[in-house]
PDB file of N, CA and C in Angstrom:
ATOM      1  N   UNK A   1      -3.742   8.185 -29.595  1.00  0.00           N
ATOM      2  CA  UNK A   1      -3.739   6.784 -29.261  1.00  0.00           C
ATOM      3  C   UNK A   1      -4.023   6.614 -27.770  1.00  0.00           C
ATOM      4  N   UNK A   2      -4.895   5.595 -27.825  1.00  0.00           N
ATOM      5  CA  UNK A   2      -5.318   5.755 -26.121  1.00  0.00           C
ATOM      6  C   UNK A   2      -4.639   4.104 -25.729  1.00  0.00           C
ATOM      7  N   UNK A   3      -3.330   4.667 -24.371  1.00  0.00           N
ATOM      8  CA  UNK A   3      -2.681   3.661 -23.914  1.00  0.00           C
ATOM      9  C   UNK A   3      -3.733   3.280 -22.864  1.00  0.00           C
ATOM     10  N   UNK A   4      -3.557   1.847 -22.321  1.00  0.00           N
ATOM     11  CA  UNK A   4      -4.391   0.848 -21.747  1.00  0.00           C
ATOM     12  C   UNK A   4      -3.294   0.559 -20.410  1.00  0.00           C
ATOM     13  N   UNK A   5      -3.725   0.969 -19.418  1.00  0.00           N
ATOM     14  CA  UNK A   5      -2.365   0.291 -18.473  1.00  0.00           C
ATOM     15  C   UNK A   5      -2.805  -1.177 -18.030  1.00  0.00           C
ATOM     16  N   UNK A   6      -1.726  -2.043 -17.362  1.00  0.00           N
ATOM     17  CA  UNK A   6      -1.562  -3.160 -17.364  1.00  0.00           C
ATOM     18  C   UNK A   6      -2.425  -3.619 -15.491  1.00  0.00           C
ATOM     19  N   UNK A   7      -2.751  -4.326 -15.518  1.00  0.00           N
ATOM     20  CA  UNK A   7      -3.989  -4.947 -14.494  1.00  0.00           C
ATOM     21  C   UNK A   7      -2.569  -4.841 -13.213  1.00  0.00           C
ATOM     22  N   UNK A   8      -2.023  -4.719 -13.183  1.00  0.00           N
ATOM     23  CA  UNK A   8      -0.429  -4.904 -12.503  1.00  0.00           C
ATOM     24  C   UNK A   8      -0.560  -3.647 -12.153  1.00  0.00           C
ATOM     25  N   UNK A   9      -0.323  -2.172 -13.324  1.00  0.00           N
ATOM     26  CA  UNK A   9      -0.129  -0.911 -12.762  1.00  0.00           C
ATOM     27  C   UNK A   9      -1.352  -0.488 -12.046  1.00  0.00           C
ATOM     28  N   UNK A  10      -2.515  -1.107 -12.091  1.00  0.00           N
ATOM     29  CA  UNK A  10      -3.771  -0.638 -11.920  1.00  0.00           C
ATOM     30  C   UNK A  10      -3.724  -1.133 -10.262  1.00  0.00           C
ATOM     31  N   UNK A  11      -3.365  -2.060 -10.149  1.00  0.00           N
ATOM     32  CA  UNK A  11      -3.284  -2.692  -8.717  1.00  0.00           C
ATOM     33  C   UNK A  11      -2.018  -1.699  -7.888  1.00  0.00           C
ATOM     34  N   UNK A  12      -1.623  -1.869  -8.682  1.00  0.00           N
ATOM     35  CA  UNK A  12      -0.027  -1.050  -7.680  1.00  0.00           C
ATOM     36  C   UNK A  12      -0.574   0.281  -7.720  1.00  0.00           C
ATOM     37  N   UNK A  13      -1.106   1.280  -8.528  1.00  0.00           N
ATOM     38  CA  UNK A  13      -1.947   2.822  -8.661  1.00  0.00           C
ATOM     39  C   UNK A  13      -2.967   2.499  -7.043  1.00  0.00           C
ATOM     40  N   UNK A  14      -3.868   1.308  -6.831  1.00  0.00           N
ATOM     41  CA  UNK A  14      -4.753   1.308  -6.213  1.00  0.00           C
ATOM     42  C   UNK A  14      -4.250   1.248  -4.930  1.00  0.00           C
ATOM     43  N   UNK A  15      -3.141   0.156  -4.765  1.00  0.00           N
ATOM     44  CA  UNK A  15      -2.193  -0.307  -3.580  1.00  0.00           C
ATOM     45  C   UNK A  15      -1.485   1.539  -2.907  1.00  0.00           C
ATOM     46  N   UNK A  16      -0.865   2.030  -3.667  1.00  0.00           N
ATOM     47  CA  UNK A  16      -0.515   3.320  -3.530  1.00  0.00           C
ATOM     48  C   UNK A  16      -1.530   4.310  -2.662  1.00  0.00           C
ATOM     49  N   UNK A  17      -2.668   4.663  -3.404  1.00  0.00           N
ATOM     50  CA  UNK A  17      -3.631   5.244  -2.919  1.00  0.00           C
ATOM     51  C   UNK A  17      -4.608   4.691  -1.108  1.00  0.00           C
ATOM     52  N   UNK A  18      -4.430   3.570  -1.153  1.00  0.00           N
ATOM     53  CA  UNK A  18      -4.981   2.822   0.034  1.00  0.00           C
ATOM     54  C   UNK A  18      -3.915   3.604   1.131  1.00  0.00           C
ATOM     55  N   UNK A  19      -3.057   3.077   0.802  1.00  0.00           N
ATOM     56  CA  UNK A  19      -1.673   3.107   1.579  1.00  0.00           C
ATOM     57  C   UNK A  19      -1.566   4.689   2.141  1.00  0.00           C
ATOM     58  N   UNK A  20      -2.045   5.316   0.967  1.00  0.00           N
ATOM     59  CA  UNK A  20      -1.467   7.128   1.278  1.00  0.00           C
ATOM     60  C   UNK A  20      -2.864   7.641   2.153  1.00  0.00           C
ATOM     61  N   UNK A  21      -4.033   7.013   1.937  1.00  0.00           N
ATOM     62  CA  UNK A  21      -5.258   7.508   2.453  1.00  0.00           C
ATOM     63  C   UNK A  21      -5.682   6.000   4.011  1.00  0.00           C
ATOM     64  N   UNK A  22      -5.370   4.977   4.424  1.00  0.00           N
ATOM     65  CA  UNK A  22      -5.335   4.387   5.402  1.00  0.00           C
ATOM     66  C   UNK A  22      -4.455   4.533   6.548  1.00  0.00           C
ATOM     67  N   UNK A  23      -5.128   4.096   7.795  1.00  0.00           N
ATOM     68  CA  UNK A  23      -4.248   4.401   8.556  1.00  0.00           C
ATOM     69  C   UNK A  23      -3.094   3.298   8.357  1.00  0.00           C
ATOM     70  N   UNK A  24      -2.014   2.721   8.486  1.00  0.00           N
ATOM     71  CA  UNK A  24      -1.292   1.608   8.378  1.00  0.00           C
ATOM     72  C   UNK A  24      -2.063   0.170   8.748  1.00  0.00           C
ATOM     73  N   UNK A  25      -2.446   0.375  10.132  1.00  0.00           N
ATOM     74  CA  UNK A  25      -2.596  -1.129  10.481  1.00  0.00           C
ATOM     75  C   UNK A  25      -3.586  -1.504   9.695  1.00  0.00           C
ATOM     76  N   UNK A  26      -4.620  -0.650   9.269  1.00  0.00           N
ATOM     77  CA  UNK A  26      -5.565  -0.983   8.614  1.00  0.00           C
ATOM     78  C   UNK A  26      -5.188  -1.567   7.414  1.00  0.00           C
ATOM     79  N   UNK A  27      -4.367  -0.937   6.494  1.00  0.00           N
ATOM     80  CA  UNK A  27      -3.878  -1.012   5.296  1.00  0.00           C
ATOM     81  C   UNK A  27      -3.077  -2.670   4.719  1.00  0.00           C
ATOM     82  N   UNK A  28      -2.497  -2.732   6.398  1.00  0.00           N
ATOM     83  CA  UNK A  28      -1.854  -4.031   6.883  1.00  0.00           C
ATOM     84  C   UNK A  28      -3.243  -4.806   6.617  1.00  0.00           C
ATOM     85  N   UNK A  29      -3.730  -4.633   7.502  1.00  0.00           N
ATOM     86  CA  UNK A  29      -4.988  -6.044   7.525  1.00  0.00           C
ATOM     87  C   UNK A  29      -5.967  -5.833   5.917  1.00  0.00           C
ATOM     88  N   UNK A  30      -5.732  -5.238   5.176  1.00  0.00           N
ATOM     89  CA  UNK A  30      -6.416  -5.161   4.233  1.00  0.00           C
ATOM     90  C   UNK A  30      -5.642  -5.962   3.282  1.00  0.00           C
ATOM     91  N   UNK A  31      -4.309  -5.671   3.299  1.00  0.00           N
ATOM     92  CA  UNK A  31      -3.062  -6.566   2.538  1.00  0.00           C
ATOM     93  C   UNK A  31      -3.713  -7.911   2.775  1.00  0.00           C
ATOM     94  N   UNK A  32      -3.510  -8.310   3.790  1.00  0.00           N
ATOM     95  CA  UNK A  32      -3.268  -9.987   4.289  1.00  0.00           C
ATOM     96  C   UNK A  32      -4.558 -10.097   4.419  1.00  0.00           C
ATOM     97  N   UNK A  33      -5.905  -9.897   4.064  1.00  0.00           N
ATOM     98  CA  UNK A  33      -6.753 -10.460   3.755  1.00  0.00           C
ATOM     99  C   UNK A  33      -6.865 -10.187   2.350  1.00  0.00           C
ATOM    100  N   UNK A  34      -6.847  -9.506   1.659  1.00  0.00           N
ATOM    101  CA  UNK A  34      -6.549  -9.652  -0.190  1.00  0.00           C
ATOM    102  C   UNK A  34      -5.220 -10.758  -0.837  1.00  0.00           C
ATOM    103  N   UNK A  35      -4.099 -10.778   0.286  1.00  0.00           N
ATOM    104  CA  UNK A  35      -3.584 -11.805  -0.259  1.00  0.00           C
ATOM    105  C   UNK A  35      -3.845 -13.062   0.007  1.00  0.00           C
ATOM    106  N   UNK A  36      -5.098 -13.073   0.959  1.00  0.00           N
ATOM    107  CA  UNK A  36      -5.513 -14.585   1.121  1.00  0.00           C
ATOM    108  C   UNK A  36      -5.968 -15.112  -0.086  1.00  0.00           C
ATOM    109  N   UNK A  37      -6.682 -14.217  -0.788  1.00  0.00           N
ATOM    110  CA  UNK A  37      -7.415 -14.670  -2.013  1.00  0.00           C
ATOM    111  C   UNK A  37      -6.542 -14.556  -2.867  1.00  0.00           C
ATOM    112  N   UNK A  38      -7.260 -14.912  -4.365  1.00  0.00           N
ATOM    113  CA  UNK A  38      -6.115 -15.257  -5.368  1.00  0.00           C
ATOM    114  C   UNK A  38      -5.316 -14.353  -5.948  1.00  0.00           C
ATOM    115  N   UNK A  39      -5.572 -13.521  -5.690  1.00  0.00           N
ATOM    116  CA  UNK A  39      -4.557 -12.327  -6.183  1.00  0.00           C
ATOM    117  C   UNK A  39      -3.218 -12.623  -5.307  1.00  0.00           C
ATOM    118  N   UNK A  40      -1.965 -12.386  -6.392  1.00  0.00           N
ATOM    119  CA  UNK A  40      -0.567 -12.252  -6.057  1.00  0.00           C
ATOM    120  C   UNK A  40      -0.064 -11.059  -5.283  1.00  0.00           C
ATOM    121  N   UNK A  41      -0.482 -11.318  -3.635  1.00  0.00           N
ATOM    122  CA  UNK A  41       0.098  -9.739  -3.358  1.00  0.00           C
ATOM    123  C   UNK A  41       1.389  -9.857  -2.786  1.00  0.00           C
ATOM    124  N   UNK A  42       2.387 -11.250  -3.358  1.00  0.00           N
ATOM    125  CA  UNK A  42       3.698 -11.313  -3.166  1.00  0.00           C
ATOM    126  C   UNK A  42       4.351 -10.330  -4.362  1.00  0.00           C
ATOM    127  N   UNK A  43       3.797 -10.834  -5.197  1.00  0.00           N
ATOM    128  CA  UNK A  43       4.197  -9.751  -6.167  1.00  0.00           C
ATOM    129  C   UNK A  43       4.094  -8.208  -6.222  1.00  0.00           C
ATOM    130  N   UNK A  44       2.527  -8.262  -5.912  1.00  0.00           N
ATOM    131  CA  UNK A  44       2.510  -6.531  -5.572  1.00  0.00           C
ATOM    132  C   UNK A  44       3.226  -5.623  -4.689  1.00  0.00           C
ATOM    133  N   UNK A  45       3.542  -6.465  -3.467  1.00  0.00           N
ATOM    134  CA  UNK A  45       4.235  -5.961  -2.365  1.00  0.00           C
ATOM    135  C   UNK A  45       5.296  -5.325  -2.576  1.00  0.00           C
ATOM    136  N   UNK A  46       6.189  -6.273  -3.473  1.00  0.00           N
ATOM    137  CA  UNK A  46       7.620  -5.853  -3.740  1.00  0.00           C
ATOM    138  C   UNK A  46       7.919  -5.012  -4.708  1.00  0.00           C
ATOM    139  N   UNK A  47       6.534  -4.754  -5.454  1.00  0.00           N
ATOM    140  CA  UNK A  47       6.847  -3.347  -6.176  1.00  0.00           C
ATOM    141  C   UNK A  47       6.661  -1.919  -5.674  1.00  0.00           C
ATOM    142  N   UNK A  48       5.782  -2.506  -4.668  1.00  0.00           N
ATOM    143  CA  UNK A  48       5.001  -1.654  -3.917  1.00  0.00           C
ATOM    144  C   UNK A  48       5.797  -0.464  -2.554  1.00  0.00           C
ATOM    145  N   UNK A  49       6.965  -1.691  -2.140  1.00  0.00           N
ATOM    146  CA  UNK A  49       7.164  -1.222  -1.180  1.00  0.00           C
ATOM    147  C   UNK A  49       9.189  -1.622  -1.638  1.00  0.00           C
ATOM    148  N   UNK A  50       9.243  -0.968  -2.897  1.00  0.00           N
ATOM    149  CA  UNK A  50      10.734  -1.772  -3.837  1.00  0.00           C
ATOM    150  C   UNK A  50      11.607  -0.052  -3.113  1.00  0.00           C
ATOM    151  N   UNK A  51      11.086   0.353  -2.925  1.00  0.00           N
ATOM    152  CA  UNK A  51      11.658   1.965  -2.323  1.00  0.00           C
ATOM    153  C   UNK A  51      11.779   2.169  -0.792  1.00  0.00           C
ATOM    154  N   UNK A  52      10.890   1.372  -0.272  1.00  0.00           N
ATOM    155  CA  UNK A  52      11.115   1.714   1.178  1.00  0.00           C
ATOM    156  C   UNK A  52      12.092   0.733   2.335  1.00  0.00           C
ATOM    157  N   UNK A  53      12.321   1.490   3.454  1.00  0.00           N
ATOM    158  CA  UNK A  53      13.016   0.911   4.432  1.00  0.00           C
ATOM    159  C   UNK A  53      12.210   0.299   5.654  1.00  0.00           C
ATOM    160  N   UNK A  54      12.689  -0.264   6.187  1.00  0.00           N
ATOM    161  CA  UNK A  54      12.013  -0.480   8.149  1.00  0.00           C
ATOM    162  C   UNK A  54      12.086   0.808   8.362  1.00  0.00           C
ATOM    163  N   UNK A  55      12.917   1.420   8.363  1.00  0.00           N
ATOM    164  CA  UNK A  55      13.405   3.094   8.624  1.00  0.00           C
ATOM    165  C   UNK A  55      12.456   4.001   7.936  1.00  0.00           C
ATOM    166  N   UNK A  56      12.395   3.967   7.016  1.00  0.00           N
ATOM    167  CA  UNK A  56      11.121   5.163   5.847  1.00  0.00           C
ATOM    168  C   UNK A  56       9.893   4.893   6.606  1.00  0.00           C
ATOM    169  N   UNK A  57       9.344   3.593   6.543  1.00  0.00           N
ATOM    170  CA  UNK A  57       8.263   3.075   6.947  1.00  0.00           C
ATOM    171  C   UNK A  57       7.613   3.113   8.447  1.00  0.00           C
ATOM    172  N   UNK A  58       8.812   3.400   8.944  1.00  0.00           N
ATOM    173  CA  UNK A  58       8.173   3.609  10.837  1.00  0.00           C
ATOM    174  C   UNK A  58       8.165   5.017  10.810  1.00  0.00           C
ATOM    175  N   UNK A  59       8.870   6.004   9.901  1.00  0.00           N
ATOM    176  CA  UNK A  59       8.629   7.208   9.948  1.00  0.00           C
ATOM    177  C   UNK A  59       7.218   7.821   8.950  1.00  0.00           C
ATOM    178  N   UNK A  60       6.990   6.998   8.352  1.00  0.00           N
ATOM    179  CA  UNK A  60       5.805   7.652   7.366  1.00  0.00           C
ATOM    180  C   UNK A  60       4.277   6.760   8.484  1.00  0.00           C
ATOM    181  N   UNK A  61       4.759   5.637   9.070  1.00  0.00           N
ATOM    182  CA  UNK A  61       3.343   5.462  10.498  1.00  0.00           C
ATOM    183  C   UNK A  61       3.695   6.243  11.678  1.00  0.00           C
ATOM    184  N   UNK A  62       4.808   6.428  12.058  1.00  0.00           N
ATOM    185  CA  UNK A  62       5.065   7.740  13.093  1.00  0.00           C
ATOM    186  C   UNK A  62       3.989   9.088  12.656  1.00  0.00           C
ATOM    187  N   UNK A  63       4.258   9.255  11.493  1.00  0.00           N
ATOM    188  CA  UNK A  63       3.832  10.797  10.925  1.00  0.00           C
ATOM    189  C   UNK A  63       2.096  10.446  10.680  1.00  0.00           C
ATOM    190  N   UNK A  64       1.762   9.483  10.245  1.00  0.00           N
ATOM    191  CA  UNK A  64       0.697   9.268  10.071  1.00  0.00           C
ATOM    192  C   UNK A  64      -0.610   9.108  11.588  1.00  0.00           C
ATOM    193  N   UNK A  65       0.423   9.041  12.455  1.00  0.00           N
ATOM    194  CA  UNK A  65      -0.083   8.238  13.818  1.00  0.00           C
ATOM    195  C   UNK A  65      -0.388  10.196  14.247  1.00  0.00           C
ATOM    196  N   UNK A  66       0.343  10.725  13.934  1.00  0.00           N
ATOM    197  CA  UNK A  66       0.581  11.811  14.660  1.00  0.00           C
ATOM    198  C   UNK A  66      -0.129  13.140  14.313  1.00  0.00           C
ATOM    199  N   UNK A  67      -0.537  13.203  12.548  1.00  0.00           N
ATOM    200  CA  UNK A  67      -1.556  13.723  12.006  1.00  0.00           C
ATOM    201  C   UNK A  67      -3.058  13.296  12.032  1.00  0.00           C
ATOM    202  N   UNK A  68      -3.229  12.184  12.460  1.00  0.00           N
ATOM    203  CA  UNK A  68      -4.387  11.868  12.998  1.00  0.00           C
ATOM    204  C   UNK A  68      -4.871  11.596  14.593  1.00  0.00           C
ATOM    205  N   UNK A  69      -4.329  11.641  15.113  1.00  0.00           N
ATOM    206  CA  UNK A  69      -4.190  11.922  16.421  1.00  0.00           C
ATOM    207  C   UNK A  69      -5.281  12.448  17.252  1.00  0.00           C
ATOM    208  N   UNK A  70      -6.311  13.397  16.246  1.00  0.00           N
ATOM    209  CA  UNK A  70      -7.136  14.032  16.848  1.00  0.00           C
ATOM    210  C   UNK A  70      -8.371  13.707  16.546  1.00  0.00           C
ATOM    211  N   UNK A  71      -8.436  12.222  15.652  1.00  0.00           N
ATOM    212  CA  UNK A  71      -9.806  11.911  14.651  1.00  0.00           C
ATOM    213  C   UNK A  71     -10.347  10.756  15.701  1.00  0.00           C
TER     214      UNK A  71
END
């Protein structure tokens, strides 16, 4: 049986991947211009980011700032 995922997991799968392969700010300005348009990225956000802290999050752009550093 071939399961079909939901336009929701497909966005949050895509949201994930941006996020793990962008630098942050970028990722930022990519957010807030996709949620200008009609897509719900109030909704996506909070699934998106339903795990993280201010704290997780300055350490995963700390680490990110710091592995690229040389590009």
């Amino acid at each position: 049986m071939i399961q079909i995922n939901s336009e929701q997991q497909i966005l949050q799968e895509g949201f994930q991947i941006l996020l793990s392969s962008m630098e942050p700010s970028k990722f930022a300005r990519f957010c807030a211009a996709w949620g200008a348009s009609s897509s719900d990225y109030l909704k996506v956000k909070d699934e998106l980011f339903a795990q993280e802290s201010v704290g997780s999050l300055y350490a995963k752009i700390s680490a990110f700032q710091i592995s690229n550093h040389d590009d």
